[in-house]
N, C-alpha and C. Protein backbone atom coordinates (compact mmCIF):
# COMPACT_ATOMS: atom_id res chain seq x y z
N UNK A 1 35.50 15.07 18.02
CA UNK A 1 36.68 15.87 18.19
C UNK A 1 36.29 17.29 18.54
N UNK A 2 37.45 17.93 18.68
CA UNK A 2 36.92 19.47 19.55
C UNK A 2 36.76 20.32 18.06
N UNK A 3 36.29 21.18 18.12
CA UNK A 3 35.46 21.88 16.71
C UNK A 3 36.21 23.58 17.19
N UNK A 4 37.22 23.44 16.14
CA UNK A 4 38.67 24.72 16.13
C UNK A 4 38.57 25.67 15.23
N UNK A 5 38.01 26.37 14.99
CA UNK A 5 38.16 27.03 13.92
C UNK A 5 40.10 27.84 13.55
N UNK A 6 39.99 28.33 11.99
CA UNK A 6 40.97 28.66 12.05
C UNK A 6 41.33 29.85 12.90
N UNK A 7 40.19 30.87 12.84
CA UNK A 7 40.15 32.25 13.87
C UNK A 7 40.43 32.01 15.36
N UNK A 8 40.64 30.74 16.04
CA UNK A 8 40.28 30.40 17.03
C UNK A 8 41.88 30.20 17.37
N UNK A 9 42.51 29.16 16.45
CA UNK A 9 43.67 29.05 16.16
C UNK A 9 44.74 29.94 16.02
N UNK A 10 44.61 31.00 15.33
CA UNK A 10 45.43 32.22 15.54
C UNK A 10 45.40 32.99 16.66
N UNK A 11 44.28 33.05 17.62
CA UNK A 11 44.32 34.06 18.55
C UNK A 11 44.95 33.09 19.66
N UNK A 12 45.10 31.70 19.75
CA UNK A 12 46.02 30.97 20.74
C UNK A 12 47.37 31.44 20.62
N UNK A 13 47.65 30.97 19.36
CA UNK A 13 49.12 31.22 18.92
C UNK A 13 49.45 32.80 19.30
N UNK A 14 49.01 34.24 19.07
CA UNK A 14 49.45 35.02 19.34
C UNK A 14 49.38 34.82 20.95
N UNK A 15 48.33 34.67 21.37
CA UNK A 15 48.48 34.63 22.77
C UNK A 15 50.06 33.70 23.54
N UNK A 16 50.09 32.80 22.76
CA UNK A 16 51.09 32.08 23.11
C UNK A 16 52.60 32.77 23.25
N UNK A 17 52.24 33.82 21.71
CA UNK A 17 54.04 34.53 21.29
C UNK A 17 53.55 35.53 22.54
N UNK A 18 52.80 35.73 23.02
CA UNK A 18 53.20 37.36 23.67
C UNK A 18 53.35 36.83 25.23
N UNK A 19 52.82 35.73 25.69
CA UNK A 19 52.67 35.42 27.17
C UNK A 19 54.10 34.26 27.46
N UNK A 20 54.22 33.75 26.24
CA UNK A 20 55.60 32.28 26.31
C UNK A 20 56.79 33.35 25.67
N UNK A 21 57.10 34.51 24.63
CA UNK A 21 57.98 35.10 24.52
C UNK A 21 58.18 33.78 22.75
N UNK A 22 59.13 34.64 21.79
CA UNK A 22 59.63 34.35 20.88
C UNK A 22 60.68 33.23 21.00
N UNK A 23 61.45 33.40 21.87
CA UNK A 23 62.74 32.48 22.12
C UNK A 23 62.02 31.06 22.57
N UNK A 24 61.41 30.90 23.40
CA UNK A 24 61.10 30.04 24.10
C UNK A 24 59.70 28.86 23.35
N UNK A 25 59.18 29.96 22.59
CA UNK A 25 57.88 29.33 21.53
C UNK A 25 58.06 28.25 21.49
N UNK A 26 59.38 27.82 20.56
CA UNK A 26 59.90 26.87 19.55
C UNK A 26 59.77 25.30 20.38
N UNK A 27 60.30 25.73 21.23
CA UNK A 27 60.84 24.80 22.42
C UNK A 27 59.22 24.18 23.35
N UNK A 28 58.47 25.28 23.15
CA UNK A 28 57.24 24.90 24.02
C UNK A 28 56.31 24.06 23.18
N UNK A 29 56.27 24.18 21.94
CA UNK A 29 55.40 23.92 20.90
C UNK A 29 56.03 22.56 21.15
N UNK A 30 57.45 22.34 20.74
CA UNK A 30 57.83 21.20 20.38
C UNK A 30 57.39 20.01 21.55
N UNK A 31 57.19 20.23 22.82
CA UNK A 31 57.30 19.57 23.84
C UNK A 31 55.20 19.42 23.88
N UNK A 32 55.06 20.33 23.39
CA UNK A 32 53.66 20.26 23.64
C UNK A 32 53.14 19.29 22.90
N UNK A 33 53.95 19.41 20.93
CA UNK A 33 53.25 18.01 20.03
C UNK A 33 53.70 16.78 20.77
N UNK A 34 54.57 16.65 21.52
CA UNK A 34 55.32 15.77 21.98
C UNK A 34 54.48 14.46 23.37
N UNK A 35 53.84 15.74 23.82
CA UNK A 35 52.82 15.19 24.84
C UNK A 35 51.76 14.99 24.26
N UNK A 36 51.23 15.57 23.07
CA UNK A 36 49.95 15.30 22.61
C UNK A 36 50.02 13.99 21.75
N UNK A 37 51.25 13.85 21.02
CA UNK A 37 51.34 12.36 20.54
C UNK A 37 51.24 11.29 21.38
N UNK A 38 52.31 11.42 22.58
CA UNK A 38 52.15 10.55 23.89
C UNK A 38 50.72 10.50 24.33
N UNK A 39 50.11 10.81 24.25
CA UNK A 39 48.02 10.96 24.96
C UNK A 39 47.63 10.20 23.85
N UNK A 40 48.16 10.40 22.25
CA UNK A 40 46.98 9.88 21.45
C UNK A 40 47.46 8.49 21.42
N UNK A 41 49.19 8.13 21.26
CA UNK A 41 49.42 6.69 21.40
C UNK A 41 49.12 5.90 22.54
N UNK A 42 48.27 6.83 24.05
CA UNK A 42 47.96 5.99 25.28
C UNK A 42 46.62 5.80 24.99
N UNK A 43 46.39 6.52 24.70
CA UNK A 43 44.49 6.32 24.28
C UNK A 43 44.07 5.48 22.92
N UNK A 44 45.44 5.13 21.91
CA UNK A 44 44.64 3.98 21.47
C UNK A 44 45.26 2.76 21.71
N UNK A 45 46.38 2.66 22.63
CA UNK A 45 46.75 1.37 23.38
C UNK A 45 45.20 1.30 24.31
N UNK A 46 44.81 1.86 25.24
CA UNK A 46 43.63 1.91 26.43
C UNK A 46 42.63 0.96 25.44
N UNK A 47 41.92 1.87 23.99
CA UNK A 47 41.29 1.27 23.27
C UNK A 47 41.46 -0.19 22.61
N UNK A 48 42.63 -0.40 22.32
CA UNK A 48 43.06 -1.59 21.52
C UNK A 48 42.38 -2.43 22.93
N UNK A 49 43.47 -2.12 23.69
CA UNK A 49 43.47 -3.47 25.02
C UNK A 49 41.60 -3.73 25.39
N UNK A 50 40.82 -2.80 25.71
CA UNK A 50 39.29 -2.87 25.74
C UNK A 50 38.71 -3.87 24.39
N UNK A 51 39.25 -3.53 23.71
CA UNK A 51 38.81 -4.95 22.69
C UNK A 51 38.59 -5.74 22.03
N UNK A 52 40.26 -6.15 23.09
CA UNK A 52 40.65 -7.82 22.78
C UNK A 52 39.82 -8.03 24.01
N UNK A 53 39.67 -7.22 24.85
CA UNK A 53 39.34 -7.83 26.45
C UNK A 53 37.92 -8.12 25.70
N UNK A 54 37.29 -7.07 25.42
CA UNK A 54 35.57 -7.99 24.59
C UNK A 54 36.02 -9.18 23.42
N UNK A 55 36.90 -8.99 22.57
CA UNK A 55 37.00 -9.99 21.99
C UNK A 55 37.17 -11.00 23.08
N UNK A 56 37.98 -11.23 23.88
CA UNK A 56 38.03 -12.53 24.65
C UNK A 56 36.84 -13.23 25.06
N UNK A 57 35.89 -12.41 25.73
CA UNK A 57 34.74 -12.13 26.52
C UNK A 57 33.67 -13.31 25.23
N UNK A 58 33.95 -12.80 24.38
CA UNK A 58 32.77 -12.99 23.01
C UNK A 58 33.55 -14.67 22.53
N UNK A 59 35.09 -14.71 22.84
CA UNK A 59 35.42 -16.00 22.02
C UNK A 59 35.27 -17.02 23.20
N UNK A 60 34.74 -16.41 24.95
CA UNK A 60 34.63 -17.66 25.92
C UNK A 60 33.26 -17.94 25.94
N UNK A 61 32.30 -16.97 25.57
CA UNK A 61 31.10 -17.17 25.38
C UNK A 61 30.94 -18.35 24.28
N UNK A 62 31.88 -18.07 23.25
CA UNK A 62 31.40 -19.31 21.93
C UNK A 62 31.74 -20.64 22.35
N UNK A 63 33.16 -20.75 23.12
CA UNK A 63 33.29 -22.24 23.54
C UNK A 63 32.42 -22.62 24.40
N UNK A 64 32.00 -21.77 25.25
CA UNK A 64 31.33 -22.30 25.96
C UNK A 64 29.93 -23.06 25.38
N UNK A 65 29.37 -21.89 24.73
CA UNK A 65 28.16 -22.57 23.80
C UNK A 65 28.69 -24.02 22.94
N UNK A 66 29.87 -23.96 22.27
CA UNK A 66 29.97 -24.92 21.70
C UNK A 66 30.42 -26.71 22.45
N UNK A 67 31.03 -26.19 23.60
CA UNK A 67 30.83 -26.95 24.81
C UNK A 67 30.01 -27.71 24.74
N UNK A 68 28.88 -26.75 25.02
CA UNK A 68 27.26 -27.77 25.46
C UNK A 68 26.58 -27.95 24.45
N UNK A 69 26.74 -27.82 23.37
CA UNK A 69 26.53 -28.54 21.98
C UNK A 69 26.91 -29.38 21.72
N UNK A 70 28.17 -29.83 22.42
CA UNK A 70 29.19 -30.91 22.15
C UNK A 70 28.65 -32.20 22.84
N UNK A 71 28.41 -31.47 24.16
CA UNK A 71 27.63 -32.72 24.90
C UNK A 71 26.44 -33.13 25.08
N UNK A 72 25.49 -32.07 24.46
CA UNK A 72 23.98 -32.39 24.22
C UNK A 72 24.44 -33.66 23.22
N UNK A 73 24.94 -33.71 22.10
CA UNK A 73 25.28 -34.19 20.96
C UNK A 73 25.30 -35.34 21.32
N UNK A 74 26.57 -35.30 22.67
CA UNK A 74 27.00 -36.57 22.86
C UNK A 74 26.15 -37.47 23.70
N UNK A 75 25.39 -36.70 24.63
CA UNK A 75 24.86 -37.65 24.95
C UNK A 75 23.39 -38.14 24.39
N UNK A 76 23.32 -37.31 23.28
CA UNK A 76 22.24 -38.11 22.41
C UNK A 76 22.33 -39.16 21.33
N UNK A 77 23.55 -39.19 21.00
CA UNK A 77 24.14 -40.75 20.50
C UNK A 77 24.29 -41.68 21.37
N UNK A 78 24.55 -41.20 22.31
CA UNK A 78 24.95 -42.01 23.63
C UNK A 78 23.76 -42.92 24.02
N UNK A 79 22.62 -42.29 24.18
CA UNK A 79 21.27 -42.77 24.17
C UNK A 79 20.58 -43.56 22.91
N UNK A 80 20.85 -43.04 22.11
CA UNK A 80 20.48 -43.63 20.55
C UNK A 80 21.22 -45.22 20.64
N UNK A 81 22.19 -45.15 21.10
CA UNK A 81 23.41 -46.09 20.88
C UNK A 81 22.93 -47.05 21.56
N UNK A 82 22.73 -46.53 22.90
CA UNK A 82 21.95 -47.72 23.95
C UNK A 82 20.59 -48.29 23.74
N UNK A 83 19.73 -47.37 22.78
CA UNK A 83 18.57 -48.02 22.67
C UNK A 83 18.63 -48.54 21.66
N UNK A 84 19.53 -48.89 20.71
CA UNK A 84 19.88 -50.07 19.31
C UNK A 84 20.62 -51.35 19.76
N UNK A 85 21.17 -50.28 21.00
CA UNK A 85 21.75 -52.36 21.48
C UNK A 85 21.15 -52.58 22.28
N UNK A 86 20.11 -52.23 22.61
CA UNK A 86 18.91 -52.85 23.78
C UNK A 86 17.95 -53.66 22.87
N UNK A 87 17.88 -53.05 21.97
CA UNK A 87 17.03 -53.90 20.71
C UNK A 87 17.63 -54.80 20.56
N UNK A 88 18.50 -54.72 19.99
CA UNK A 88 19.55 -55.91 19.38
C UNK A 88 19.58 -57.52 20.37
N UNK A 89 19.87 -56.73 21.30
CA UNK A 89 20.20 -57.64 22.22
C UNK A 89 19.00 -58.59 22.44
N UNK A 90 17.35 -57.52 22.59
CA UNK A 90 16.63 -58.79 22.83
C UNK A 90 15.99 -59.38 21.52
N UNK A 91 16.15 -58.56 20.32
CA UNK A 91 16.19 -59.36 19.29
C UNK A 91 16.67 -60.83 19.06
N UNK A 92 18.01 -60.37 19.54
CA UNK A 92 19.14 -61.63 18.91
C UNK A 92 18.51 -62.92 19.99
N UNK A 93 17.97 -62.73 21.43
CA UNK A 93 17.86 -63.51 22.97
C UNK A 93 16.76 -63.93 22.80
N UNK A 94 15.42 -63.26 21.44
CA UNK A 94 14.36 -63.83 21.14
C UNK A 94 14.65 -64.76 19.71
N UNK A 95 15.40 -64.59 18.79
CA UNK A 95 15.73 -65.62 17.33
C UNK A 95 16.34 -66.51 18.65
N UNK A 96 17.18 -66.58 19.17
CA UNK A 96 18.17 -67.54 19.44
C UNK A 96 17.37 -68.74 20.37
N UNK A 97 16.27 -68.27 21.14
CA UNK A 97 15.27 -69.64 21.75
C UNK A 97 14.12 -69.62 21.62
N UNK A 98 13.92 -68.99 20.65
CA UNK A 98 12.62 -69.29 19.65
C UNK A 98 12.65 -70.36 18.52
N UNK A 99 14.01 -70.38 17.56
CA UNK A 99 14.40 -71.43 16.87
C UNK A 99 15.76 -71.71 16.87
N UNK A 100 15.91 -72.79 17.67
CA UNK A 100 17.17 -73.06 17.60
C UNK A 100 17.83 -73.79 16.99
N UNK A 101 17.14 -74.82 15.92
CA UNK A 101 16.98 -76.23 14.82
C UNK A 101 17.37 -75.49 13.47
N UNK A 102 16.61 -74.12 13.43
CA UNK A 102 16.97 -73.56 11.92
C UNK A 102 18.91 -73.49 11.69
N UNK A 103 18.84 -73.17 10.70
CA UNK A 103 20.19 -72.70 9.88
C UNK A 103 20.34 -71.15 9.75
N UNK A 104 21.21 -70.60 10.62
CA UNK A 104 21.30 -69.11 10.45
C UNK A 104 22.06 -68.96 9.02
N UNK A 105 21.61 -67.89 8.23
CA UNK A 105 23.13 -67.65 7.23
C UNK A 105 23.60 -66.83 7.27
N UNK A 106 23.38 -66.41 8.33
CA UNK A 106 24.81 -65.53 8.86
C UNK A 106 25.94 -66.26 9.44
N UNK A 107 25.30 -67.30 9.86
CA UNK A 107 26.60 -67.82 10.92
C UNK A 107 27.24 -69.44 10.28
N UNK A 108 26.44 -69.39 8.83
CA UNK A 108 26.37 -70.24 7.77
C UNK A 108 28.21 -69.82 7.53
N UNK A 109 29.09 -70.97 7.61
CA UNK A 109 30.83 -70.63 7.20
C UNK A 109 30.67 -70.84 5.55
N UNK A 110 31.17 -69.61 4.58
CA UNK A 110 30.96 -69.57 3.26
C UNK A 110 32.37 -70.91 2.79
N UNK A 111 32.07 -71.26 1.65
CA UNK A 111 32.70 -72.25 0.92
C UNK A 111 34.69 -71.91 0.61
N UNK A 112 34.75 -72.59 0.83
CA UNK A 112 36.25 -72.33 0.45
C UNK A 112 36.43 -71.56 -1.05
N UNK A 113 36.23 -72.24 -2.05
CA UNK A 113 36.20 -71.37 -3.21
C UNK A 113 35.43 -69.99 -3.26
N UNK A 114 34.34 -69.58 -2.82
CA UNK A 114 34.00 -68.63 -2.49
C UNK A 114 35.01 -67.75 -2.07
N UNK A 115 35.45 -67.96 -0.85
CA UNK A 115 36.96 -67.32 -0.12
C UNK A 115 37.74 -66.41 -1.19
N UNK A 116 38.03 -67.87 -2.36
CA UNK A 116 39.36 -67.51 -3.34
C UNK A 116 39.05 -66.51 -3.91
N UNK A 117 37.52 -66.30 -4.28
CA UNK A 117 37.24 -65.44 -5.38
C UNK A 117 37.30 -64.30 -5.03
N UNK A 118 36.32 -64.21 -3.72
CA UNK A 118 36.14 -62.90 -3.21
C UNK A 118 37.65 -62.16 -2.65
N UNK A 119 38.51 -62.81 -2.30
CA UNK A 119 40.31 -62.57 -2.11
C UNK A 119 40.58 -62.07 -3.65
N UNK A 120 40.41 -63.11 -4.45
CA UNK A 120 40.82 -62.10 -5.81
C UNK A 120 40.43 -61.05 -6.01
N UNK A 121 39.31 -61.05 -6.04
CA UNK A 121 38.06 -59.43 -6.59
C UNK A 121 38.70 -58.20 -5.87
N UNK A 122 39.25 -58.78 -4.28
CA UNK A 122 39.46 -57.86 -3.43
C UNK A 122 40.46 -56.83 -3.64
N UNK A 123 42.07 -58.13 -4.27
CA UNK A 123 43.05 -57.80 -4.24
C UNK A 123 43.20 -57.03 -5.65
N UNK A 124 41.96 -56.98 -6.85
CA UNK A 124 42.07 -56.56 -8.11
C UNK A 124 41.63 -55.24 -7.80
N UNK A 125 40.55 -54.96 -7.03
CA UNK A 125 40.20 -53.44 -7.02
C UNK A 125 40.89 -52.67 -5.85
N UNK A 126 41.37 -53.24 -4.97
CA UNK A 126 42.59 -52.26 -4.64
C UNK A 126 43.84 -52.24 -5.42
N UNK A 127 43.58 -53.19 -6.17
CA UNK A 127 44.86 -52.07 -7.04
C UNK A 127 44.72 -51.51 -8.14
N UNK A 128 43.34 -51.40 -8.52
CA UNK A 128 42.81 -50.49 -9.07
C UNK A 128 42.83 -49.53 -8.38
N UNK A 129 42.49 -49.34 -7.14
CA UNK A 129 42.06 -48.26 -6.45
C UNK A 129 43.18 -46.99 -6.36
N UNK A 130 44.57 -47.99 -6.24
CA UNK A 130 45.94 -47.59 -5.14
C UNK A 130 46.92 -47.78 -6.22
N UNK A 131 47.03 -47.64 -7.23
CA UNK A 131 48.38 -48.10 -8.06
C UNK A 131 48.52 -46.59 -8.55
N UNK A 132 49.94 -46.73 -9.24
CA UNK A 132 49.92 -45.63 -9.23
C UNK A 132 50.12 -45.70 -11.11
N UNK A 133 49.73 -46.63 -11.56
CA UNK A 133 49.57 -46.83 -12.68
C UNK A 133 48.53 -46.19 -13.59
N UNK A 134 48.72 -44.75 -14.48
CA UNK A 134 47.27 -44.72 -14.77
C UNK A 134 46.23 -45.41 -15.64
N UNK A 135 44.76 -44.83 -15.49
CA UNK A 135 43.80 -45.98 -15.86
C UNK A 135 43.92 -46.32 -17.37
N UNK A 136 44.34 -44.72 -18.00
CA UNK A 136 44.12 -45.09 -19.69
C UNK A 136 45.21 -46.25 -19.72
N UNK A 137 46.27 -46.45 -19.33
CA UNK A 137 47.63 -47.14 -19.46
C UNK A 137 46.99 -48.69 -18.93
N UNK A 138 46.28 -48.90 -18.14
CA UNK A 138 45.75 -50.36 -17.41
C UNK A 138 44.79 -50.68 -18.67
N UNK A 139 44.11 -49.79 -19.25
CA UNK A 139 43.22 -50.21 -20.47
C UNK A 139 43.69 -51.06 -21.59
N UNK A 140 45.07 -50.35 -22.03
CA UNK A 140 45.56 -51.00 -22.96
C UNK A 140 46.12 -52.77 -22.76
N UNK A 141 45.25 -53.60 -22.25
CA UNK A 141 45.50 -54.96 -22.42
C UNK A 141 45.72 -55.39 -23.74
N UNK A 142 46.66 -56.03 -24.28
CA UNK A 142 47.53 -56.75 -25.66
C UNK A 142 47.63 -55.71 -26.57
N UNK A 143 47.78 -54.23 -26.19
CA UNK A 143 48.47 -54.03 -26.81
C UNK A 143 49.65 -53.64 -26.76
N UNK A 144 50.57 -53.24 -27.56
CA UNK A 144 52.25 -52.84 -27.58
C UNK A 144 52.51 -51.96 -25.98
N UNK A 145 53.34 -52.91 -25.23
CA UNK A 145 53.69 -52.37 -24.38
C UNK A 145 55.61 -51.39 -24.40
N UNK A 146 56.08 -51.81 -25.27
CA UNK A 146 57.22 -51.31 -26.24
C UNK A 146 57.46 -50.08 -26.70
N UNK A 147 57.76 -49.42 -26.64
CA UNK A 147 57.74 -47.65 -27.26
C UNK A 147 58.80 -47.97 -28.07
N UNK A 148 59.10 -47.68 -29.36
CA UNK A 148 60.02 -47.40 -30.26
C UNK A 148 60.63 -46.23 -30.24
N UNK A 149 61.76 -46.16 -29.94
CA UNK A 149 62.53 -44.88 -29.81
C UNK A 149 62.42 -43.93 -31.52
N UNK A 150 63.05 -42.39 -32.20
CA UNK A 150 62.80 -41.84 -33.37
C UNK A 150 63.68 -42.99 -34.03
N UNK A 151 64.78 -43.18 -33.86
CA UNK A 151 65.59 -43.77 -34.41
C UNK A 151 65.44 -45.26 -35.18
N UNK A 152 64.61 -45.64 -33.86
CA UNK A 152 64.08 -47.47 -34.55
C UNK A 152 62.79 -46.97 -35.52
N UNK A 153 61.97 -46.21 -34.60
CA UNK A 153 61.15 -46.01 -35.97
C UNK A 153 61.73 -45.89 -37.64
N UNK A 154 62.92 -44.80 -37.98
CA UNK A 154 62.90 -44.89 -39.12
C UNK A 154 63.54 -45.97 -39.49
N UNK A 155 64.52 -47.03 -38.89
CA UNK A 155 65.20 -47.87 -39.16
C UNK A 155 64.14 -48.98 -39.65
N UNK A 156 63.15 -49.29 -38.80
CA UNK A 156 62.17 -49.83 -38.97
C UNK A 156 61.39 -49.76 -40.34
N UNK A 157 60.93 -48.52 -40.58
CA UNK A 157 60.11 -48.51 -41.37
C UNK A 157 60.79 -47.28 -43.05
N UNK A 158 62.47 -47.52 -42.93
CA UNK A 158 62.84 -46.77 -43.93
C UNK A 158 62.75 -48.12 -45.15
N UNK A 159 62.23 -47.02 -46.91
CA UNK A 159 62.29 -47.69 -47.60
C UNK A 159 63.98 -48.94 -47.97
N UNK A 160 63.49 -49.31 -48.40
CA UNK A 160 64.76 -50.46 -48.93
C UNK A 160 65.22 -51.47 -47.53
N UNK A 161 64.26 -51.81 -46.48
CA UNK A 161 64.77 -52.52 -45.74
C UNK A 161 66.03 -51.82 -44.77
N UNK A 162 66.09 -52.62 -43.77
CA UNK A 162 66.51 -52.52 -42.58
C UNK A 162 68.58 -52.30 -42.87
N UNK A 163 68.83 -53.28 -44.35
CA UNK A 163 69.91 -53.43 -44.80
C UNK A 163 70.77 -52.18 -44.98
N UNK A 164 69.86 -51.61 -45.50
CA UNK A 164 70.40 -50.17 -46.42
C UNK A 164 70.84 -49.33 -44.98
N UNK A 165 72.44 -48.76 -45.17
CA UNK A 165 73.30 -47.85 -44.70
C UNK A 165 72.86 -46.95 -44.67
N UNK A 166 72.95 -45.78 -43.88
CA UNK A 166 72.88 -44.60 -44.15
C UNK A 166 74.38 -43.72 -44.61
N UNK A 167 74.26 -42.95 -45.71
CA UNK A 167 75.37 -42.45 -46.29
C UNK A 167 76.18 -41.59 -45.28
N UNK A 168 77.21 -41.62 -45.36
CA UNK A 168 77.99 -40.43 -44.81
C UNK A 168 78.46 -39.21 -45.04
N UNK A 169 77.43 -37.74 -44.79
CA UNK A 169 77.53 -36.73 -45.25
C UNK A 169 78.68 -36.02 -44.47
N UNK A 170 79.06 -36.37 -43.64
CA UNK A 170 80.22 -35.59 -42.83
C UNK A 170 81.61 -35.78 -42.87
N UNK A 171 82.19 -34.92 -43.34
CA UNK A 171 83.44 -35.52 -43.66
C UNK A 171 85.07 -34.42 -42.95
């Protein structure tokens, strides 16, 4: 910034009252903060706009990098991918007429009861998994699934049996 002293400052201002006149000061000053606000709000619009323009600059640089990261990536699975099913393939084209008499057990069809079980097991732990039942509550197998309301409780368990009235204090 420009370096003003206050001595520097007063000898404008008089210069100002004796060359602009008293009447007219008021009016000049006012028009003058007026333009100097207008300069400082253009000069930090100028600044702002410079940088987003580098921000932009800096966020096309990153896609771009991340771009070709994307596709180095890809085409190195891509390759990986092809050389596991190139294996595979002559793997499977060497078992398959090398022995063809054996019993695969992979391709062995599992037992019907087998089926049932593994269908049960299946259908028990997804709903373990997915219920919305919680676990402490699934724990309690045989016991009281029943809640006794306050009321049955004491009816339940008041001395003299279930028989005995309760008196009538309200009258």
């Amino acid at each position: 910034m420009i370096d003003i002293a206050f001595s520097k400052l007063a000898i404008i201002g008089v210069a100002a009252l004796v060359f602009i006149g008293p009447e007219k000061l008021p009016r000049v000053a006012r028009m003058a903060g007026t333009l100097l606000g207008r300069a400082q709000r253009y000069i930090n619009e100028v600044k702002s706009e410079v940088s987003r323009e580098i921000e932009l600059d800096e966020l096309r640089k990153m896609q771009k990098e991340v771009q070709e990261a994307a596709s180095s990536v890809e085409q190195s699975v891509t390759e990986n991918f092809s050389q596991v099913e190139n294996a595979v393939q002559s793997a499977w084209s060497d078992d398959s007429s090398s022995d063809n008499a054996a019993v695969n057990p992979l391709t062995e069809p599992p037992m019907p009861d087998q089926i049932a079980v593994k269908a049960r097991n299946f259908r028990k732990k997804k709903l373990a998994r997915t219920s919305a039942i919680p676990s402490w509550y699934k724990q309690q197998n045989g016991r009281k699934s029943r809640v006794l309301s306050g009321a049955g409780r004491v009816a339940k368990y008041r001395p003299g049996g279930s028989a005995a009235k309760p008196s009538a204090s309200f009258h």
